[in-house]
Protein backbone atom coordinates (compact mmCIF):
# COMPACT_ATOMS: atom_id res chain seq x y z
CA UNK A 1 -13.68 10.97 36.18
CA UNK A 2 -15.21 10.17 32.78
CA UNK A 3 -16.46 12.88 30.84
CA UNK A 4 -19.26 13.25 28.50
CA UNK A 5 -19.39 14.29 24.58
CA UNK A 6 -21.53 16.88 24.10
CA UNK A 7 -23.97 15.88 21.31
CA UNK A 8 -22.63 18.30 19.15
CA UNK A 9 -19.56 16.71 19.20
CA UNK A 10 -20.88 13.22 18.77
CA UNK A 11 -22.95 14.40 15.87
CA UNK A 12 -20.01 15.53 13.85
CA UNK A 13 -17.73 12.25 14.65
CA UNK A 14 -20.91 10.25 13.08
CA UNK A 15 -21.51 12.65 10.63
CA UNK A 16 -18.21 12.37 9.43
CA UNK A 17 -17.36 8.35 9.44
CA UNK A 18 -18.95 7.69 6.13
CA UNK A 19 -16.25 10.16 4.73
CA UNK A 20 -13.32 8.07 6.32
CA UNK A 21 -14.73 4.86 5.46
CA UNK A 22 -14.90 6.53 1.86
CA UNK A 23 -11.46 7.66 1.89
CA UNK A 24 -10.23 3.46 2.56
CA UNK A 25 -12.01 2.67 -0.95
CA UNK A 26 -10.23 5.39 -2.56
CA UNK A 27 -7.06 4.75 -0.54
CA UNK A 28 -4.57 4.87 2.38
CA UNK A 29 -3.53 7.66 4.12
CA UNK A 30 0.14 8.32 3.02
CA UNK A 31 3.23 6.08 4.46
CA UNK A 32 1.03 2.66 5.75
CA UNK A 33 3.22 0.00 4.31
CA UNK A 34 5.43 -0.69 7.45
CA UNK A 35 8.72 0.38 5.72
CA UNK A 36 11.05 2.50 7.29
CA UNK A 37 8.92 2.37 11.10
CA UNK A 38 5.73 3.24 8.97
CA UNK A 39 2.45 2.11 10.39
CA UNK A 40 0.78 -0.32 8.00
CA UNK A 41 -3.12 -0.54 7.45
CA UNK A 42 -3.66 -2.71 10.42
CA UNK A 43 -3.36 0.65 12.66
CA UNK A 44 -7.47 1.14 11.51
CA UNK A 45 -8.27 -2.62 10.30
CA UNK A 46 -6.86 -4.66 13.55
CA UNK A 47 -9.75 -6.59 14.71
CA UNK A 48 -7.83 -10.15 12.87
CA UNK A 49 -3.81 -10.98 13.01
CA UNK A 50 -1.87 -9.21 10.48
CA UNK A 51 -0.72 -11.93 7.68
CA UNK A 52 -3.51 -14.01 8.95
CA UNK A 53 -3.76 -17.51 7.57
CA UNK A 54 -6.12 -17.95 4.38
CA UNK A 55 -4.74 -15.42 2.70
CA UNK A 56 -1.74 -13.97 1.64
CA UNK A 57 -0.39 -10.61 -0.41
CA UNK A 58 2.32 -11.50 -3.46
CA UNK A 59 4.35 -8.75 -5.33
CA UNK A 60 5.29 -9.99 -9.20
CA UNK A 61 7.71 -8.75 -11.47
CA UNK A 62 10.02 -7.00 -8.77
CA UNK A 63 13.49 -8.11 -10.96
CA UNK A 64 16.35 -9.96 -9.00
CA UNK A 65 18.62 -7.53 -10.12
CA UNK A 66 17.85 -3.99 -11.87
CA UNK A 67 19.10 -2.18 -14.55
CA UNK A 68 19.04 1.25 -13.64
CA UNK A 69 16.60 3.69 -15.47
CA UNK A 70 15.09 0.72 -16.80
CA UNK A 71 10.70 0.50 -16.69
CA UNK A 72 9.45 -2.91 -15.13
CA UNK A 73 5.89 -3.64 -14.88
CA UNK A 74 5.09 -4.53 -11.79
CA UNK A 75 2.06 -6.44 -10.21
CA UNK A 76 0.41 -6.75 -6.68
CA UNK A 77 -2.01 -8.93 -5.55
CA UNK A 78 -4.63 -9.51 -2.48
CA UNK A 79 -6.31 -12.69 -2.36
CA UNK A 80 -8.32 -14.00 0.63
CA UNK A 81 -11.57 -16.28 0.12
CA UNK A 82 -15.07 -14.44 0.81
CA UNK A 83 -13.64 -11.21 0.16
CA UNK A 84 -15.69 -8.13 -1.40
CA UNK A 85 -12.83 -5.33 -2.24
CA UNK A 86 -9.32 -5.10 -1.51
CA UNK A 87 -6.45 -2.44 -1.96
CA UNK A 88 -3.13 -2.20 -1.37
CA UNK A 89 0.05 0.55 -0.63
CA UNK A 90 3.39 0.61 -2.13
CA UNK A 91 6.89 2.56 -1.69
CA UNK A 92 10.11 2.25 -2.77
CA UNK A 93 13.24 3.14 -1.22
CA UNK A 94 16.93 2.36 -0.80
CA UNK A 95 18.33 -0.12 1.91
CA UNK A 96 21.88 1.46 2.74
CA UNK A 97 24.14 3.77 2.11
CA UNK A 98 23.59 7.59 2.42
CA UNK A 99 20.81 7.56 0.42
CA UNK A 100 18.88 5.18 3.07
CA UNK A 101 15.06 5.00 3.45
CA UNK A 102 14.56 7.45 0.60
CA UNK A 103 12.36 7.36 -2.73
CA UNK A 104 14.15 4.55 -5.05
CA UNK A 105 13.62 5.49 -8.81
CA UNK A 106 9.97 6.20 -9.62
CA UNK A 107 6.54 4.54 -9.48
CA UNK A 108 4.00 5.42 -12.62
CA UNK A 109 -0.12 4.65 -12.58
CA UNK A 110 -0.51 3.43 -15.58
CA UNK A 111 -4.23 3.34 -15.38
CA UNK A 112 -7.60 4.52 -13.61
CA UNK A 113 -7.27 1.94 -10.88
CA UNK A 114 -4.02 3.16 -9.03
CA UNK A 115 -2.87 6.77 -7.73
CA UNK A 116 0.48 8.22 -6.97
CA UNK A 117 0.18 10.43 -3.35
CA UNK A 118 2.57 11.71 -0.96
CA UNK A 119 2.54 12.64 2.79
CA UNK A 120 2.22 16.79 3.35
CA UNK A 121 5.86 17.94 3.33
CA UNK A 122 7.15 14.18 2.48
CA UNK A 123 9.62 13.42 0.24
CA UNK A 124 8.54 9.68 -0.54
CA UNK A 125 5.63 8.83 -3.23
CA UNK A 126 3.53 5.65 -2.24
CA UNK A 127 1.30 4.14 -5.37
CA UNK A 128 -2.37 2.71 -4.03
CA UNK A 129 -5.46 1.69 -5.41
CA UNK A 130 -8.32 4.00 -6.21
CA UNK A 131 -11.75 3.55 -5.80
CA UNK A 132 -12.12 1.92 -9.07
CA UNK A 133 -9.11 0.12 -7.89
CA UNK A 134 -10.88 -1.72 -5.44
CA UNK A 135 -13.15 -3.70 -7.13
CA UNK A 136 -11.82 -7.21 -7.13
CA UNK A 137 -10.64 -8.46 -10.81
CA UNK A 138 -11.74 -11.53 -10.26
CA UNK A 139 -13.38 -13.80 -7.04
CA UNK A 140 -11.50 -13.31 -3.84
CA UNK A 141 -8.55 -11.38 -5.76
CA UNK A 142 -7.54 -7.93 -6.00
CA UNK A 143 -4.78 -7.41 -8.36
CA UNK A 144 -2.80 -4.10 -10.01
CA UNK A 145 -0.16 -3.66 -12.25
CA UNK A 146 2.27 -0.74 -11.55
CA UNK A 147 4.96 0.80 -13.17
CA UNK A 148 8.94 1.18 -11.88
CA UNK A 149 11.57 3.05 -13.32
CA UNK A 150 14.91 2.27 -11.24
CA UNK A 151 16.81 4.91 -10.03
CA UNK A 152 19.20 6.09 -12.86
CA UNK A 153 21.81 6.34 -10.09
CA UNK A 154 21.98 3.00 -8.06
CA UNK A 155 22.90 4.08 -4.43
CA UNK A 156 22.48 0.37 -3.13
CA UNK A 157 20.00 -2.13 -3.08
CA UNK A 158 15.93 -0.93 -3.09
CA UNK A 159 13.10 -2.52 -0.79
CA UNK A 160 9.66 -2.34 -1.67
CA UNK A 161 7.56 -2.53 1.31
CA UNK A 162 4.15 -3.16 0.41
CA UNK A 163 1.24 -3.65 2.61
CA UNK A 164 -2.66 -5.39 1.35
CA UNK A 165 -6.13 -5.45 2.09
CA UNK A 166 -8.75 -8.07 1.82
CA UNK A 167 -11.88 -6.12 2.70
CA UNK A 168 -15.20 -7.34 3.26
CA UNK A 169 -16.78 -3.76 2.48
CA UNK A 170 -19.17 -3.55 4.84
CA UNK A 171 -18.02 0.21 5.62
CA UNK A 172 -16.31 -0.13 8.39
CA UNK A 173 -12.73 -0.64 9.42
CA UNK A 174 -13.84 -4.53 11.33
CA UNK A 175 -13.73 -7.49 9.25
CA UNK A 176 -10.56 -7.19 7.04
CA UNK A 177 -7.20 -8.89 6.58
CA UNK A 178 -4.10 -6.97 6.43
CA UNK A 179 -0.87 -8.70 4.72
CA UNK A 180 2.76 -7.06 4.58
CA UNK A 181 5.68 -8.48 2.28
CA UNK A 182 9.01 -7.06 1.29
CA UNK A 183 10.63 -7.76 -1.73
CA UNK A 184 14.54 -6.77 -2.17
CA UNK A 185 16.22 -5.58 -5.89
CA UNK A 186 19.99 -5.43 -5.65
CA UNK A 187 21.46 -2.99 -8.61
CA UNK A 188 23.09 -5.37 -11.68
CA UNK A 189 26.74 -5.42 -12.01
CA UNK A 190 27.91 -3.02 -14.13
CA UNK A 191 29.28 -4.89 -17.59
């Protein structure tokens, strides 16, 4: 038996897509970088392969080994040919020990372009673009630069799950590449 919206109900679902296309060029919803059994941004943008060839999502500056309570500048980047915006969504969190899958030291925006947010009632803070943030810095590129203080107390190794979109802004959810990486800090040896 199918059943039919009522046309009240099918005005307010149209009425209100522009606002969540809107809310994709200012960010993510909270914990989509497929850490921890997160969701990444392909749950919305899943009409092509996620990590689909011609493209590919890179994370700079993540050190080998960190010093704890030390600041490293770190940078993300989007790049797919033919692409009109991108973003991206970042967390970092420890990879044993009792202090598993939570917040790892703390992520800064050190400028206009990303944002610091958290899920309702969530312990872990994610770092995304903004609206400005998704204007491509130059053709077929997003890129950010984010700051990371390590935890001051090194429970174990951290993992920063990260996941990227190449848009093609033509407000809608269709049309985009998703990319997910990982990229693994182990605490230095103490001297």
């Amino acid at each position: 038996m199918s059943r039919a919206i009522p046309l009240a109900g099918l005005t307010t679902l149209l009425a209100t897509f522009p606002l969540i296309v809107a809310a994709y060029r200012e960010g993510p919803a909270p914990a989509m970088t497929g850490g921890f059994g997160e969701k990444t941004c392909h749950t919305c943008h899943f009409d092509n392969p996620l990590n689909a060839k011609g493209g590919w999502l890179r994370v700079d500056g993540v050190p080998p080994g960190y010093t704890p309570g030390q600041e490293y500048a770190i940078s993300v980047l989007v790049h797919r040919a033919g692409i009109k915006r991108a973003g991206f969504e970042l967390a970092v969190r420890f990879t044993g020990g009792a202090a598993k899958g939570q917040q790892a030291g703390t992520l800064r925006a050190p400028d206009a372009r990303t944002q610091i947010i958290s899920a309702p009632g969530g312990s872990i803070r994610y770092i995304q673009h903004t609206k400005l943030g998704s204007d491509l810095v130059a053709s077929a590129e997003g890129r950010w630069t984010i700051e990371w203080t390590a935890p001051a107390a090194p429970a174990s190794a951290v993992v920063f799950h990260v996941a990227g979109n190449a848009a093609n802004d033509d407000a809608s959810p269709l049309g985009d590449f998703i990319y997910t990486t990982t990229v693994t800090s182990r605490p230095n040896p103490r001297n």
